[in-house]
C-alpha atoms as a PDB file:
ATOM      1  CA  UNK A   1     -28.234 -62.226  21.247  1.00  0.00           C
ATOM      2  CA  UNK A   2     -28.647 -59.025  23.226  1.00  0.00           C
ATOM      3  CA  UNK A   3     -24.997 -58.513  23.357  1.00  0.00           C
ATOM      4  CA  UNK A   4     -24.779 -58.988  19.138  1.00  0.00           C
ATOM      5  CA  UNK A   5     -28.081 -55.816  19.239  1.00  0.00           C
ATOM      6  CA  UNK A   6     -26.226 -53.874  22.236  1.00  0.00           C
ATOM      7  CA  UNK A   7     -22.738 -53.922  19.803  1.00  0.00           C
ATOM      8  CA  UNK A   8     -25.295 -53.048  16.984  1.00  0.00           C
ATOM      9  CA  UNK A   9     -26.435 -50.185  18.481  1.00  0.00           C
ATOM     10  CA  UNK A  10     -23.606 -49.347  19.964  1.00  0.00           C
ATOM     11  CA  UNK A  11     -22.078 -48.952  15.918  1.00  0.00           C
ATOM     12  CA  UNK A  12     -24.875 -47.133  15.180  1.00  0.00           C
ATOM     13  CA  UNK A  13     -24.460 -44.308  17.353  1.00  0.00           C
ATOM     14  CA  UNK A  14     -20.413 -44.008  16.408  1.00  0.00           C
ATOM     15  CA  UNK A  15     -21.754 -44.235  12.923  1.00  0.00           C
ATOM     16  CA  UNK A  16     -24.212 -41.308  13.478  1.00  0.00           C
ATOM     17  CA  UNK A  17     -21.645 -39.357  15.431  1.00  0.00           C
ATOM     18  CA  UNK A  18     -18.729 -39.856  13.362  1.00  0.00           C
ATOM     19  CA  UNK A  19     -21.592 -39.044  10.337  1.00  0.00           C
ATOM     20  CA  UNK A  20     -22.674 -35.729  12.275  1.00  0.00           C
ATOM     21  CA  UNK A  21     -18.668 -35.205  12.257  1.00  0.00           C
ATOM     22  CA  UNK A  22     -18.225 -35.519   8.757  1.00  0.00           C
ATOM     23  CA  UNK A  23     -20.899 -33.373   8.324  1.00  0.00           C
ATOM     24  CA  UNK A  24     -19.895 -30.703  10.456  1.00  0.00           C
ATOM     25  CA  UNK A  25     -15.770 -30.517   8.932  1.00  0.00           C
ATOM     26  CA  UNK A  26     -17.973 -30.452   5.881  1.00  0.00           C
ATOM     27  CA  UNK A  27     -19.857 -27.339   7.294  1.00  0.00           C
ATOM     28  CA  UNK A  28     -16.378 -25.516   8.113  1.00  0.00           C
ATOM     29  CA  UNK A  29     -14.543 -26.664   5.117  1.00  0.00           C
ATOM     30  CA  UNK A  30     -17.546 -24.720   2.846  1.00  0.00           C
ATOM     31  CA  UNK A  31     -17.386 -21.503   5.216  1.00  0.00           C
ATOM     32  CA  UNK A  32     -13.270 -22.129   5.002  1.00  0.00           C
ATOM     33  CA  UNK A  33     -13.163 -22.045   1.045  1.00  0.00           C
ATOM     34  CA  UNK A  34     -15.865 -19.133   1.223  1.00  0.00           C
ATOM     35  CA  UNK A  35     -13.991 -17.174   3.628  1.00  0.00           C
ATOM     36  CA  UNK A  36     -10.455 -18.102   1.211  1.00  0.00           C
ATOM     37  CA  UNK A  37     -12.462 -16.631  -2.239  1.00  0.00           C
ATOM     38  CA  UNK A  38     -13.221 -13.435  -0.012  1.00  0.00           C
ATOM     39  CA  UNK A  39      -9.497 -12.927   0.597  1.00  0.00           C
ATOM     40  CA  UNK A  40      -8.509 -14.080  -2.498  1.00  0.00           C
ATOM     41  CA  UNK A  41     -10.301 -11.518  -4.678  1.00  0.00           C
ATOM     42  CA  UNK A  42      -9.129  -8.706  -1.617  1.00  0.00           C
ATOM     43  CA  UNK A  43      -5.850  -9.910  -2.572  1.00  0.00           C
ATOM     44  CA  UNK A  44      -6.296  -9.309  -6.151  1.00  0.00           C
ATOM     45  CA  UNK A  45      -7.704  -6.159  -5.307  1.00  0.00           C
ATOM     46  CA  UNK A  46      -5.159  -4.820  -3.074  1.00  0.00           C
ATOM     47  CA  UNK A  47      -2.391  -6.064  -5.824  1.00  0.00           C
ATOM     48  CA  UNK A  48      -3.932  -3.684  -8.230  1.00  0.00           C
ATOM     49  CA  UNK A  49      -3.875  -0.899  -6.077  1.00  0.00           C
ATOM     50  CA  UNK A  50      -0.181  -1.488  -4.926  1.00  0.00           C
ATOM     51  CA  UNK A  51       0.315  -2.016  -8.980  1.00  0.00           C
ATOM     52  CA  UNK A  52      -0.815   1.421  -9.884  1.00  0.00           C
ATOM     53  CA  UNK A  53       0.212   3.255  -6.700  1.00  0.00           C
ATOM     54  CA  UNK A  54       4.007   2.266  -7.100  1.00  0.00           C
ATOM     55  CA  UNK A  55       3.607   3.313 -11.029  1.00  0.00           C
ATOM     56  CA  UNK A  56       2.168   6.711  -9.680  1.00  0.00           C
ATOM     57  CA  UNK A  57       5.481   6.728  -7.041  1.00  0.00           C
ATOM     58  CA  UNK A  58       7.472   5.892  -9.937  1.00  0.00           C
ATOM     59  CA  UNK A  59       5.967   8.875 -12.196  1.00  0.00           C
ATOM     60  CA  UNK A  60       6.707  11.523  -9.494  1.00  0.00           C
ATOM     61  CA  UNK A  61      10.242   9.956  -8.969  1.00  0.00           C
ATOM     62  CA  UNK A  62      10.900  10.590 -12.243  1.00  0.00           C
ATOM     63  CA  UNK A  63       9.428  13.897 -12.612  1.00  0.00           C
ATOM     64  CA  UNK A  64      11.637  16.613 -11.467  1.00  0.00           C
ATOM     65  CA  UNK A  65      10.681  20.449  -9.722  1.00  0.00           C
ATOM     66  CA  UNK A  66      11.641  23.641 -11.157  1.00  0.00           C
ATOM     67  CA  UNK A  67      12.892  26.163  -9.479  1.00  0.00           C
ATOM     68  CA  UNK A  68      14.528  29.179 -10.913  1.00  0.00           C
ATOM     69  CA  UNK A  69      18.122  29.901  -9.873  1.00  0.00           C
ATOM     70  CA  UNK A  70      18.795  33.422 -10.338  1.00  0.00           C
ATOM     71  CA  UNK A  71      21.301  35.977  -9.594  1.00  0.00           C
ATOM     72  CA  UNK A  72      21.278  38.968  -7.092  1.00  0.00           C
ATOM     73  CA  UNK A  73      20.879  41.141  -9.797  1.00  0.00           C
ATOM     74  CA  UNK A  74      18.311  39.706 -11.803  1.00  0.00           C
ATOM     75  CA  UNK A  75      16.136  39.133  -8.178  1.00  0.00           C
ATOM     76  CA  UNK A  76      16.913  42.911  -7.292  1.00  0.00           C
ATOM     77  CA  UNK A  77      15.652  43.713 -11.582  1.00  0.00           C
ATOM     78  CA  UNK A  78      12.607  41.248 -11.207  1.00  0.00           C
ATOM     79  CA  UNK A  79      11.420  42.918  -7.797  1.00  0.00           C
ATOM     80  CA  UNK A  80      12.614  46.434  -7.702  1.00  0.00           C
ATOM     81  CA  UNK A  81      13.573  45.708  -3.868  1.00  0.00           C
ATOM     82  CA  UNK A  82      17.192  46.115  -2.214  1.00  0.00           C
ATOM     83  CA  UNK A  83      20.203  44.107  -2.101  1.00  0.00           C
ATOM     84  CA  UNK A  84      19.210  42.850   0.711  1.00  0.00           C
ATOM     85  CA  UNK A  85      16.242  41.542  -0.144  1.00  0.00           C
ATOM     86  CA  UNK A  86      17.751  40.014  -3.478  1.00  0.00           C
ATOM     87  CA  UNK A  87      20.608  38.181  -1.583  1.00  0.00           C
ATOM     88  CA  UNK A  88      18.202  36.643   1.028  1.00  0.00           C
ATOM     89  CA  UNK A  89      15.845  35.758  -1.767  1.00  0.00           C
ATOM     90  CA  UNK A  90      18.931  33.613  -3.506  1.00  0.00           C
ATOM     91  CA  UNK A  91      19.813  32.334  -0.286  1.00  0.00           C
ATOM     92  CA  UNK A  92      16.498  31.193   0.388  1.00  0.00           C
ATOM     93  CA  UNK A  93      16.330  29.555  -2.902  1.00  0.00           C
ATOM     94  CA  UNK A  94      19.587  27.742  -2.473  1.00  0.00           C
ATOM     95  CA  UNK A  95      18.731  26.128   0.763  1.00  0.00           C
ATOM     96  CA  UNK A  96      15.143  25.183  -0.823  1.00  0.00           C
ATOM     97  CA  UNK A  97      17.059  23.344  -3.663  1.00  0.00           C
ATOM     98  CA  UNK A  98      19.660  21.726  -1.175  1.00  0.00           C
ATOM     99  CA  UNK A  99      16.600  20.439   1.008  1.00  0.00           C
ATOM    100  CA  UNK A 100      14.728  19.466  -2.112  1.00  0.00           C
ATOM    101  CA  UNK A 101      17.643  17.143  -3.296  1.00  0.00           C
ATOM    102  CA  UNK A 102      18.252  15.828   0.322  1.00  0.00           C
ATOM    103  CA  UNK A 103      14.741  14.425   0.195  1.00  0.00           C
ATOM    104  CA  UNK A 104      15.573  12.339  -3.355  1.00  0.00           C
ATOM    105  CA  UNK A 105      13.862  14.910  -5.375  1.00  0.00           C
ATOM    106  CA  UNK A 106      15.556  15.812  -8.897  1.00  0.00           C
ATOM    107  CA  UNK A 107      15.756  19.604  -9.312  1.00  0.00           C
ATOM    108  CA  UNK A 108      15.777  21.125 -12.902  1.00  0.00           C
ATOM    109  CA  UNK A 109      17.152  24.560 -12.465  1.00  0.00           C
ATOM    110  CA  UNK A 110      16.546  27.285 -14.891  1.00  0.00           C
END
């Protein structure tokens, strides 16, 4: 007989420990799906903002700088300076719109 209430109590306390268990993988799964709806709606939220910002990228891809592309002449008419000045002015231009294009952006000269 005491053997039959020593295996008795003995299943009690495995129930009661596999119950505290249960209750504690219970515990984490509730702070687990908590902690999964934070990152979820981050997710969403970061999506968005990757959403517009590659529109925006897109937008200035597609838009293109102006830069004038004149002659010696016209720089030397526009100024009033010398030659000089004019032909250093064009070359400066010219390099700015080589660089300009080297970097992906689309140059509308006028």
């Amino acid at each position: 007989m005491l053997a039959l209430l020593d295996e008795l109590e003995t299943k009690e306390e495995q129930r009661a420990n596999w119950f505290r268990m249960a209750q504690k993988l219970g515990e984490d799964l509730d702070t687990a799906e908590r902690l999964i709806a934070e990152l979820d709606q981050r997710l969403i939220e970061y999506a968005g903002i990757a959403t517009r910002e590659a529109r925006r990228v897109a937008e200035l891809e597609a838009r293109k700088v102006n830069l004038s592309k004149l002659s010696v002449g016209e720089v030397m008419h526009m100024t009033g300076f010398s030659r000089d000045y004019a032909e250093g002015w064009c070359a400066g231009n010219d390099n700015a719109i080589h660089e300009i294009r080297t970097a992906g952006i689309k140059v509308k000269e006028s």
